[in-house]
Protein backbone atom coordinates (compact mmCIF):
# COMPACT_ATOMS: atom_id res chain seq x y z
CA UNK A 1 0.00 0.00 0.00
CA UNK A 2 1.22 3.65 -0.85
CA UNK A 3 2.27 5.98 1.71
CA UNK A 4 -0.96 8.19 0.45
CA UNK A 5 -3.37 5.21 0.31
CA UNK A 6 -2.04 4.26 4.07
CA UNK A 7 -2.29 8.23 5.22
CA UNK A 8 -6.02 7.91 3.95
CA UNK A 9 -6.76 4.97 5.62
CA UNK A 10 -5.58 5.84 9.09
CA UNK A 11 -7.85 8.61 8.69
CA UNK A 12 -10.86 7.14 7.60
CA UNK A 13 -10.46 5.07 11.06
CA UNK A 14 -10.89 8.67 13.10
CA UNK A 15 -13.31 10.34 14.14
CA UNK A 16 -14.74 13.29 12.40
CA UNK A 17 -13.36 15.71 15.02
CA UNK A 18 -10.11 14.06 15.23
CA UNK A 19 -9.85 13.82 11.46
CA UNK A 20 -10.96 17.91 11.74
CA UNK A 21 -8.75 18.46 14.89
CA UNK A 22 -4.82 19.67 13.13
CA UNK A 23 -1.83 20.46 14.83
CA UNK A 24 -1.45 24.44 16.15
CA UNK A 25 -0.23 26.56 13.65
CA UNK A 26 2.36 27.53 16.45
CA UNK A 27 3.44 24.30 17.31
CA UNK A 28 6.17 24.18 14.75
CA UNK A 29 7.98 28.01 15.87
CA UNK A 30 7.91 26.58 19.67
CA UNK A 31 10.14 23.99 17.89
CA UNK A 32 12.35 25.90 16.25
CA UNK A 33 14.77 27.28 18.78
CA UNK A 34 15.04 23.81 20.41
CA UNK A 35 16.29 22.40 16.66
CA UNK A 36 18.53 25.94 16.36
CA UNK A 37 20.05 27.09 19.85
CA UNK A 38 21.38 30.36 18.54
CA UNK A 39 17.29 31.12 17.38
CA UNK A 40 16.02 34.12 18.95
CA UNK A 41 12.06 33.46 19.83
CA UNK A 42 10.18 36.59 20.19
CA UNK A 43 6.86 34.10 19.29
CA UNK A 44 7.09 32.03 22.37
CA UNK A 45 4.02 33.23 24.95
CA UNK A 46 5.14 32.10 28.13
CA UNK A 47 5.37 33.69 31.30
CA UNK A 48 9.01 35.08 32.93
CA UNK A 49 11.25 32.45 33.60
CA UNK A 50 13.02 34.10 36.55
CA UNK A 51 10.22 35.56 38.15
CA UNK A 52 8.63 32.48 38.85
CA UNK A 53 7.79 32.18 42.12
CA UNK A 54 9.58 28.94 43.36
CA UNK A 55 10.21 30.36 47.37
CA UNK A 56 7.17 31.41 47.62
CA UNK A 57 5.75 28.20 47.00
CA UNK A 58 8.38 26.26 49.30
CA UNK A 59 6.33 28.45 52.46
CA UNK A 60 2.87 27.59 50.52
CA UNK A 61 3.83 23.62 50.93
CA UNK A 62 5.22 24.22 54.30
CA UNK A 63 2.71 25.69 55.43
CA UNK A 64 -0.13 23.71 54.21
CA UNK A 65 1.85 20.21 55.12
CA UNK A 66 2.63 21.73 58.63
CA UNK A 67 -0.45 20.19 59.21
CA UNK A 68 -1.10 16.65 58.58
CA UNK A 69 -4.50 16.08 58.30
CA UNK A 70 -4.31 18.56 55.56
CA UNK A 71 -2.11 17.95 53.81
CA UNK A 72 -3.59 14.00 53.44
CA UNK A 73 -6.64 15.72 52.07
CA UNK A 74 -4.84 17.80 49.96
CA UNK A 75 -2.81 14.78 48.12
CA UNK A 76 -6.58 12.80 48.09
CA UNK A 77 -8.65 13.10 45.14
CA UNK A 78 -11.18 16.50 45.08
CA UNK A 79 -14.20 17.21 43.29
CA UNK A 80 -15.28 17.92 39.76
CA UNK A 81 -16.40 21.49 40.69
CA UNK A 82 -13.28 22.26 42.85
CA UNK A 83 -12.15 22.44 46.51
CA UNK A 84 -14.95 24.73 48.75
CA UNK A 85 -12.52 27.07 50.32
CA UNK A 86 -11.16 28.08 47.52
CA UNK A 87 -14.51 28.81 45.53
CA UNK A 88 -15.90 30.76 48.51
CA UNK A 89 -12.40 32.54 48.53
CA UNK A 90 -12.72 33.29 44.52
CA UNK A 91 -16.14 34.36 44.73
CA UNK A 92 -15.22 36.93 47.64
CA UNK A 93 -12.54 38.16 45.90
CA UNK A 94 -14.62 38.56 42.74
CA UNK A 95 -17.32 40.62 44.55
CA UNK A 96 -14.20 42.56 45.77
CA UNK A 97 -13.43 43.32 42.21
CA UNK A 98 -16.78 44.54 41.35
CA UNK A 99 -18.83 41.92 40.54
CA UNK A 100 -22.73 42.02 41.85
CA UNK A 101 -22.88 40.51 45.16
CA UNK A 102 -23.64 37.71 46.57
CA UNK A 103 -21.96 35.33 44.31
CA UNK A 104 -23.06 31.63 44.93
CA UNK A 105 -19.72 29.47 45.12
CA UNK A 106 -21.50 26.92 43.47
CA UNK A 107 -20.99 28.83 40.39
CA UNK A 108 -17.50 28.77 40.23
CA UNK A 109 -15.73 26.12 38.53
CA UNK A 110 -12.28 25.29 38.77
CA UNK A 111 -10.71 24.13 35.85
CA UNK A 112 -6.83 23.22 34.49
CA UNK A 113 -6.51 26.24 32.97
CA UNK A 114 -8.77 29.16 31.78
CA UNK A 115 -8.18 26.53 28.46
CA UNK A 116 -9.76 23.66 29.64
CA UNK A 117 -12.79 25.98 30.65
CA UNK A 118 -13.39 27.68 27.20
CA UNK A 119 -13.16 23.63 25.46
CA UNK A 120 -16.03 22.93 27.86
CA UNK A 121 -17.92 26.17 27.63
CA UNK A 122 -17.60 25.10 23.38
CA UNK A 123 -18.43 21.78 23.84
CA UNK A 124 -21.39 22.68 26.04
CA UNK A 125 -22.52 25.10 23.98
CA UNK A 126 -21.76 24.69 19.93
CA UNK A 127 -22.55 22.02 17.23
CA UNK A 128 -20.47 21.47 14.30
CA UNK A 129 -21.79 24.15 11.76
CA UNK A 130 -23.14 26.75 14.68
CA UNK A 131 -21.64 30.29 14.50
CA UNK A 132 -19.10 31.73 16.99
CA UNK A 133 -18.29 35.48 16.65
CA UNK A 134 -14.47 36.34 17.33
CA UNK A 135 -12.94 39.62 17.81
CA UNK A 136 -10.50 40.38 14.45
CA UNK A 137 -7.63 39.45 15.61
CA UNK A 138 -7.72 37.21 18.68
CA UNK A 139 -6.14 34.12 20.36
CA UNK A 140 -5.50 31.36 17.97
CA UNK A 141 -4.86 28.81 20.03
CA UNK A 142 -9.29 29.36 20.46
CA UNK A 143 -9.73 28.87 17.06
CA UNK A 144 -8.26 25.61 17.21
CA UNK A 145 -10.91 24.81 19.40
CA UNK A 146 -13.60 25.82 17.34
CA UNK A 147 -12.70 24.02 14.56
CA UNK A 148 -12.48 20.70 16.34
CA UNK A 149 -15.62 21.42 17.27
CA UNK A 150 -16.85 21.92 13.97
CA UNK A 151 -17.99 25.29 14.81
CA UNK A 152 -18.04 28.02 11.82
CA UNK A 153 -15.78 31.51 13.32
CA UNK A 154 -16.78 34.67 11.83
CA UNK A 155 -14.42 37.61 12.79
CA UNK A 156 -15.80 40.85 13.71
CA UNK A 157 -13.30 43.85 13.37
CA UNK A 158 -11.68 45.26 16.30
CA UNK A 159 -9.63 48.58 16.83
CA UNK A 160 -7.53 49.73 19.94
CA UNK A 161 -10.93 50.18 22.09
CA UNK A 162 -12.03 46.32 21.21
CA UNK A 163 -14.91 45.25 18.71
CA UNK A 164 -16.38 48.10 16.71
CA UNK A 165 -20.06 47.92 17.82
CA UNK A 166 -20.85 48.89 14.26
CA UNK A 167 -19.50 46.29 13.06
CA UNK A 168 -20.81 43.52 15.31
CA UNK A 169 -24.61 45.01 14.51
CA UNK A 170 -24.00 44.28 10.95
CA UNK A 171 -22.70 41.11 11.47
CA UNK A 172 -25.58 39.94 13.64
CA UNK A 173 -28.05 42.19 10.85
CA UNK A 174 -26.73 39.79 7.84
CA UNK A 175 -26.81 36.61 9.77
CA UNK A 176 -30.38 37.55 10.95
CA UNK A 177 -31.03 38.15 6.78
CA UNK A 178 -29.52 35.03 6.03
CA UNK A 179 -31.76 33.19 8.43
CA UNK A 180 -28.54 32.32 10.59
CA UNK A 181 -28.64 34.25 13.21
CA UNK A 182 -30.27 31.28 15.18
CA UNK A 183 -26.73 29.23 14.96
CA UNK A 184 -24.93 31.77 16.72
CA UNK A 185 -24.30 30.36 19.74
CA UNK A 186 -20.74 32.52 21.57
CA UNK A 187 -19.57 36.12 21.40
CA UNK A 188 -15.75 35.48 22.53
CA UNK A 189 -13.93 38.78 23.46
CA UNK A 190 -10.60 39.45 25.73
CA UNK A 191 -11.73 42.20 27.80
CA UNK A 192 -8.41 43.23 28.92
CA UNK A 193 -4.69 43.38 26.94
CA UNK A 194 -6.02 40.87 24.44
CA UNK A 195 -3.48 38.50 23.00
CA UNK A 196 -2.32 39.03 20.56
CA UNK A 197 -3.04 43.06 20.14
CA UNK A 198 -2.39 44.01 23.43
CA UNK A 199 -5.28 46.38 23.86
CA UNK A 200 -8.36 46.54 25.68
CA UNK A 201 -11.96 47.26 25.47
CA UNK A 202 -12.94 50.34 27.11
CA UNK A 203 -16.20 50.90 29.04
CA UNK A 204 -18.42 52.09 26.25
CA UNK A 205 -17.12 49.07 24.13
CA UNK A 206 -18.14 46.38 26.84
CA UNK A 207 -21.71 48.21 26.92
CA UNK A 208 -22.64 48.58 23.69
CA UNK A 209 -21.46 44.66 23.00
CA UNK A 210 -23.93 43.20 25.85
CA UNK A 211 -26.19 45.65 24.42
CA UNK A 212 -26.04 44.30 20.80
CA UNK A 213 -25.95 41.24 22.23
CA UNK A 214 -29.40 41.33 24.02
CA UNK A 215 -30.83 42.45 21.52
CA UNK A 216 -30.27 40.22 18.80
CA UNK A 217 -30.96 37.76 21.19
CA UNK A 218 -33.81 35.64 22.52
CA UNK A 219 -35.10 32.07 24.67
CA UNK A 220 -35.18 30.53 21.07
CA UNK A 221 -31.36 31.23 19.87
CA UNK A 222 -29.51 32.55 23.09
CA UNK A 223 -26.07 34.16 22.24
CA UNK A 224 -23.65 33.53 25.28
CA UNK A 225 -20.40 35.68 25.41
CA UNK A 226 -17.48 34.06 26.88
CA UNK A 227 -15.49 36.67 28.64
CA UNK A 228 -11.59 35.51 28.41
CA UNK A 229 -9.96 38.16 31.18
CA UNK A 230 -6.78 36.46 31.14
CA UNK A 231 -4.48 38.90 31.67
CA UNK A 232 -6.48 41.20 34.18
CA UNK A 233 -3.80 41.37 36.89
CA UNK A 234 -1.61 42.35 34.85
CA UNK A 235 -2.20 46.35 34.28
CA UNK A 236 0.71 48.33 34.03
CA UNK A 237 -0.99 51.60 33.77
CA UNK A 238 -4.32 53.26 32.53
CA UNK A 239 -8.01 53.09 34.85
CA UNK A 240 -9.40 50.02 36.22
CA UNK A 241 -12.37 49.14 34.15
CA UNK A 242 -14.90 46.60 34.90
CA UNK A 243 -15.62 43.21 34.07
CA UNK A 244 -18.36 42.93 30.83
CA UNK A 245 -19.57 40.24 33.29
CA UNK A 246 -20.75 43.23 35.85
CA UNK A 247 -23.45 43.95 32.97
CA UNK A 248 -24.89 40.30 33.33
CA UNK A 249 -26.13 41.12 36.96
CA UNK A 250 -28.55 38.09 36.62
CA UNK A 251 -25.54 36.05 35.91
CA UNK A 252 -27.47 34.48 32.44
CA UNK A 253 -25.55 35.53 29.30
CA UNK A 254 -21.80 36.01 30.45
CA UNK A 255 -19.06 33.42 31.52
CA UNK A 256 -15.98 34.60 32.50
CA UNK A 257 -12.94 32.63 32.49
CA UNK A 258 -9.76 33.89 34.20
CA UNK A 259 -6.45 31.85 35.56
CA UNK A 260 -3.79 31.54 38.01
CA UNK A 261 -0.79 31.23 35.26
CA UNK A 262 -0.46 34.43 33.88
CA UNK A 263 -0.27 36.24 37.36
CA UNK A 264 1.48 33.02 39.11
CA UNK A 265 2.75 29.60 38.28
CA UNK A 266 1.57 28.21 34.71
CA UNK A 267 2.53 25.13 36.46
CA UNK A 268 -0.18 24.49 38.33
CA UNK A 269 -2.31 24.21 35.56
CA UNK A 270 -5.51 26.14 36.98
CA UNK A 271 -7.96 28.28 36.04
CA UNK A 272 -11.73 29.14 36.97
CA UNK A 273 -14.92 30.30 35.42
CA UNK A 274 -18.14 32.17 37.16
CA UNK A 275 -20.59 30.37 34.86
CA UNK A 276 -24.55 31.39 34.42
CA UNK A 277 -26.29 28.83 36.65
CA UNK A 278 -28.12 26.97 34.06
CA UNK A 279 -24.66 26.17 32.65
CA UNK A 280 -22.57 25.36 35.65
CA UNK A 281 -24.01 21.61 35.83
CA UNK A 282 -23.68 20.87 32.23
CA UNK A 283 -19.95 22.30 32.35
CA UNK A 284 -19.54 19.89 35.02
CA UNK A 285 -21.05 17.19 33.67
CA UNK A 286 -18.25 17.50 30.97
CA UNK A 287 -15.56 17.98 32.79
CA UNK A 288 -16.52 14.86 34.93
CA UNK A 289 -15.73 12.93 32.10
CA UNK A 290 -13.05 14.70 31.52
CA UNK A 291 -10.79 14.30 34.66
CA UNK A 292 -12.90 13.67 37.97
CA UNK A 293 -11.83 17.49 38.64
CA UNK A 294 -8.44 19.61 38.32
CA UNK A 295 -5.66 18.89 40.82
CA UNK A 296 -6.10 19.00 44.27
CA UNK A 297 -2.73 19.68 45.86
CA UNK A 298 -2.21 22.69 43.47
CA UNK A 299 -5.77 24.49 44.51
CA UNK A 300 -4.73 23.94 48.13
CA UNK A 301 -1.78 25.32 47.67
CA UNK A 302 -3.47 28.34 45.45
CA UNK A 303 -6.14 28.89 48.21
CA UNK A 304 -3.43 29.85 51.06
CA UNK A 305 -1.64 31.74 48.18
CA UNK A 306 -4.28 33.98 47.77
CA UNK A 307 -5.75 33.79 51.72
CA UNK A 308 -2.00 34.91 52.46
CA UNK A 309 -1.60 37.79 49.91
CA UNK A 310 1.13 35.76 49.09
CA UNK A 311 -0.63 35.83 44.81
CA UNK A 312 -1.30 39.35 45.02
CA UNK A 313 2.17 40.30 46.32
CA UNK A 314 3.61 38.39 43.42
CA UNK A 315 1.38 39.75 40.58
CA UNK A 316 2.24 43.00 42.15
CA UNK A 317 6.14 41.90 41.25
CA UNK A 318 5.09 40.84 38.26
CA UNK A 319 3.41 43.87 36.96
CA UNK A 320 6.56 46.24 37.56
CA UNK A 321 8.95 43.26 35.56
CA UNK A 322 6.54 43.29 32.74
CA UNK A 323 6.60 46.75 32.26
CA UNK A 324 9.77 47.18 32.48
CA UNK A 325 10.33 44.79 29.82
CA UNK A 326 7.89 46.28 27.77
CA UNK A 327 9.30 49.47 27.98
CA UNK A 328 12.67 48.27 27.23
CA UNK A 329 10.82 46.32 24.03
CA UNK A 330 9.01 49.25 22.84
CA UNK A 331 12.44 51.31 23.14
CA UNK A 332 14.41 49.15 20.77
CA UNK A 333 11.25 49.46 18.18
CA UNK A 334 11.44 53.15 18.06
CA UNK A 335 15.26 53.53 17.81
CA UNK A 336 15.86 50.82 15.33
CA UNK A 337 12.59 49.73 13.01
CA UNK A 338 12.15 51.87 9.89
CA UNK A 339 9.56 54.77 10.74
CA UNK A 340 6.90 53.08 8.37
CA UNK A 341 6.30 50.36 10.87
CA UNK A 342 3.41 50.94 13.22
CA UNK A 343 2.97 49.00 16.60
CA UNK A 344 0.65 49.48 19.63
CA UNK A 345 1.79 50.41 23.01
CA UNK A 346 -0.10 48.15 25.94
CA UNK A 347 -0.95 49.08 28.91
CA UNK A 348 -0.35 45.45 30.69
CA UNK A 349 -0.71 41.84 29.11
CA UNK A 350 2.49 40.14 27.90
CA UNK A 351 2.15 41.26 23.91
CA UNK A 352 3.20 43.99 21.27
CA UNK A 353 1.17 43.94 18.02
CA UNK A 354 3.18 45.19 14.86
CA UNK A 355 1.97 46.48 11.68
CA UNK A 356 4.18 46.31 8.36
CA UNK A 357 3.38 48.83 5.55
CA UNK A 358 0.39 47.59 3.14
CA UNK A 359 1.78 44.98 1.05
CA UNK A 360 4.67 43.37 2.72
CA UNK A 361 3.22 39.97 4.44
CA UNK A 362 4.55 39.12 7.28
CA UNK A 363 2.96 35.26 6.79
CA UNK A 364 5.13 32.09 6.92
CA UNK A 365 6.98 31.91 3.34
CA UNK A 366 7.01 35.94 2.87
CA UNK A 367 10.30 37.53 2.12
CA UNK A 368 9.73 39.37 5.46
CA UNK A 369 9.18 35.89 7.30
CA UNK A 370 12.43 34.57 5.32
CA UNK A 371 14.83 37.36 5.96
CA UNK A 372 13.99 37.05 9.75
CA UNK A 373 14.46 33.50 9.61
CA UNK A 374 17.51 33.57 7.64
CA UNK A 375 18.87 36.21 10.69
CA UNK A 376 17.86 33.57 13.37
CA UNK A 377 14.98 35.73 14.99
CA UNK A 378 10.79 34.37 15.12
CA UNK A 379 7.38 36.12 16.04
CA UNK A 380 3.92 35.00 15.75
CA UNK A 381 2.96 36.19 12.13
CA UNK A 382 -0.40 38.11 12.26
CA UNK A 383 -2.28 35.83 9.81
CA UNK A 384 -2.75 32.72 12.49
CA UNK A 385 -4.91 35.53 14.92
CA UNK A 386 -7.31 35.94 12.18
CA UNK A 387 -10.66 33.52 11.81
CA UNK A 388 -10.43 32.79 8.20
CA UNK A 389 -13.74 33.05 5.98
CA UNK A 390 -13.95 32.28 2.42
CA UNK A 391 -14.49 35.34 0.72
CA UNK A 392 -12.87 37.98 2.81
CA UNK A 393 -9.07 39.01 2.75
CA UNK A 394 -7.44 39.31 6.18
CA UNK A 395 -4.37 41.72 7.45
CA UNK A 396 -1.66 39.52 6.61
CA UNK A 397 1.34 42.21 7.96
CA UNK A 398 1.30 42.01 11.10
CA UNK A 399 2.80 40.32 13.98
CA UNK A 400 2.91 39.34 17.59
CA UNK A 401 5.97 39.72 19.62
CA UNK A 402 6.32 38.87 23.00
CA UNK A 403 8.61 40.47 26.17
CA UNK A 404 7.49 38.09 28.73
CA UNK A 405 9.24 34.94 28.69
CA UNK A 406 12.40 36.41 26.91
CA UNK A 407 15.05 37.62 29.06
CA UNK A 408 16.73 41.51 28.14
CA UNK A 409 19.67 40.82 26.39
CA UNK A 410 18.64 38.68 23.71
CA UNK A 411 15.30 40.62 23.52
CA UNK A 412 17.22 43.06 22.54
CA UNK A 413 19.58 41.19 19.66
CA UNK A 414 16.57 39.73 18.51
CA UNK A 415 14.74 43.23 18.06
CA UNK A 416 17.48 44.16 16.22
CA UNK A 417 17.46 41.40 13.88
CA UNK A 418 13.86 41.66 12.87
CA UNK A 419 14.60 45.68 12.60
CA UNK A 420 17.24 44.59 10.03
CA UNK A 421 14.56 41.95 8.27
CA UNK A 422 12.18 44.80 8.47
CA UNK A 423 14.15 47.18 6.09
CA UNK A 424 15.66 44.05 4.09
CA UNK A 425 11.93 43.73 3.04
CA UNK A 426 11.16 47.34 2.32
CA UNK A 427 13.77 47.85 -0.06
């Protein structure tokens, strides 16, 4: 049997959302500098290596195995939903922040990762050929999601305040033409520094979007929108603007998922959701099957991290290293790219979104991609943020670059490489 003919019969043996399920776009750069150690990766998003916080867990374990008895129930298997102290902890804290009050614990969900949570929000929620509305751009590693789930993306145009309302109306307006509009099932947005732009919706934005929202919305199609906030502890600078979920003060249309890794340890692999009540036990039911519930040890050990201050006095650390390394990024860009580049500056979030002049791509295969290959430097090219629809062209030169993981030095060389790539292209 050929190669082909074998290729095309393993696949006829999966199932249809394995056989639609591919491999991330960015698996292949997180590759690259392991295959090339002198490759600069500006692409990689992962949190600052050095400011991990690795004493401040040693107290965390100490303390919580100081005591015996709980530290047995802490190594014992939890629940689906997640341990009790530390959903009545997040659901104080979340009041704290804003939130109508009283929130009932019971819908909070802990989850491995604010990931895990929007997979079972989709799965919950969308059939293969039902609409979910994406901001243009937004995180790719989501769209992944949706097409394993079969789900159709449409992108909806964003600028540095979030979604044009405008545009989301029309959107909704054709769909509702096309007799659609009853397949749209999710609205997802980042509310704050939104990978990959860096920017957030302001105030006005996150009104007018639950106002569209409602609107176009009834009991017979119900449009959800899944709040993704991230990167919320992580404002450098700017006014402290609310949660969209504050506009849902019936807790019915909005689920917000946030997580522990940006502001913390990525390691522990948790996140949480406050989920609409007549979605928390279907969520569950899912992730039953899924794993029993996310690790106990690690929510323990989260719980007396935030019951200490011990999280906030970290994120606190972390927001003055991130903007110093974004200031130190954004320096480099405006001594050494050619003028005609654009970027934005953030106000918090890990990301800096480029823009190359109209007509050079910055996609793999581009001369632009090459000549920063070819000088041993990577970024996320803009093209993989974009839900793709047949029948309408996307940016394709732009590009993510991260400061967070990336230590200063080689930040900096690898700046200056993609400066030089820059002007090899314009020329």
């Amino acid at each position: 049997m050929s190669s082909v003919a074998q290729a095309a019969t393993s696949l006829s043996r999966l199932s249809a959302r394995a056989r639609r399920t591919s491999e991330p776009q960015i698996s292949w750069l997180l590759k690259k500098p392991l295959e090339n150690p002198n490759m600069i990766s500006l692409a990689a998003g992962l949190v600052d290596q050095q400011s991990l916080p690795a004493q401040a867990i040693q107290k965390l374990v100490a303390m919580l195995f100081s005591n015996e008895d709980a530290a047995k129930r802490a190594l014992q298997y939890g629940t689906t939903e997640g341990e009790a102290t530390l959903r009545h902890t997040l659901a104080h804290r979340l009041e704290d922040q804003g939130l109508p009050a009283p929130i009932d614990p019971e819908n909070i969900v802990i989850t491995n990762g604010s990931q895990q949570l929007l997979f079972l929000a989709t799965d919950v929620l969308v059939d293969p050929g039902d609409i979910v509305l994406v901001e243009d751009p937004t995180y790719f590693v989501y769209m992944g999601t949706l097409d394993s789930v079969g789900a159709r993306t449409i992108g909806i145009p964003t600028d540095d305040e979030g979604i044009i309302p405008d545009a989301l109306e029309e959107t909704l307006r054709s769909l509702e033409a096309s007799g659609e509009l009853p397949r749209v099932k999710i609205l997802y947005v980042m509310t704050y520094f939104q990978n990959p732009k860096g920017s957030s919706h302001t105030w006005k934005r996150r009104e007018q979007i639950y106002e569209i929202v409602e609107r176009f919305s009834s009991d017979e199609h119900y449009i959800y929108i899944l709040e993704d906030a991230a990167y919320y502890e992580l404002k450098f600078e700017g006014e402290d603007v609310p949660f969209l979920k504050t506009l849902d003060s019936a807790n019915e249309r909005v689920l917000l998922a946030m997580t522990f890794s940006k502001a913390f340890a990525p390691g522990f692999r948790l996140g949480y959701g406050y989920l609409p009540s007549e979605l928390t036990p279907h969520i569950l039911n899912q992730k039953g099957n899924h794993d029993f519930g996310s690790g106990n040890l690690a929510q323990n050990l989260i719980c007396h991290a935030l019951q200490t201050g011990i999280f906030d006095e970290h994120a606190a650390m972390l927001r003055q290293r991130y903007r110093a390394k974004r200031d130190l990024m954004l320096d480099v860009i405006r001594r050494h790219f050619p003028p005609e580049v654009k970027y934005l500056e953030p106000k918090g979030g890990l990301y800096v979104w480029v823009t190359m002049p109209e007509g050079i791509s910055t996609s793999p295969g581009s001369r632009f991609f090459e000549e920063a290959l070819a000088r041993e430097v990577l970024y996320v090219p803009g093209c993989y943020c974009y839900a793709q629809e047949e029948g309408r062209r996307k940016p394709d030169n732009q590009m993510r670059l991260c400061y967070a993981y990336i230590q200063e030095d080689p930040m900096v060389e690898g700046l200056k490489r993609l400066a030089d790539a820059c002007a090899a292209a314009l020329t």
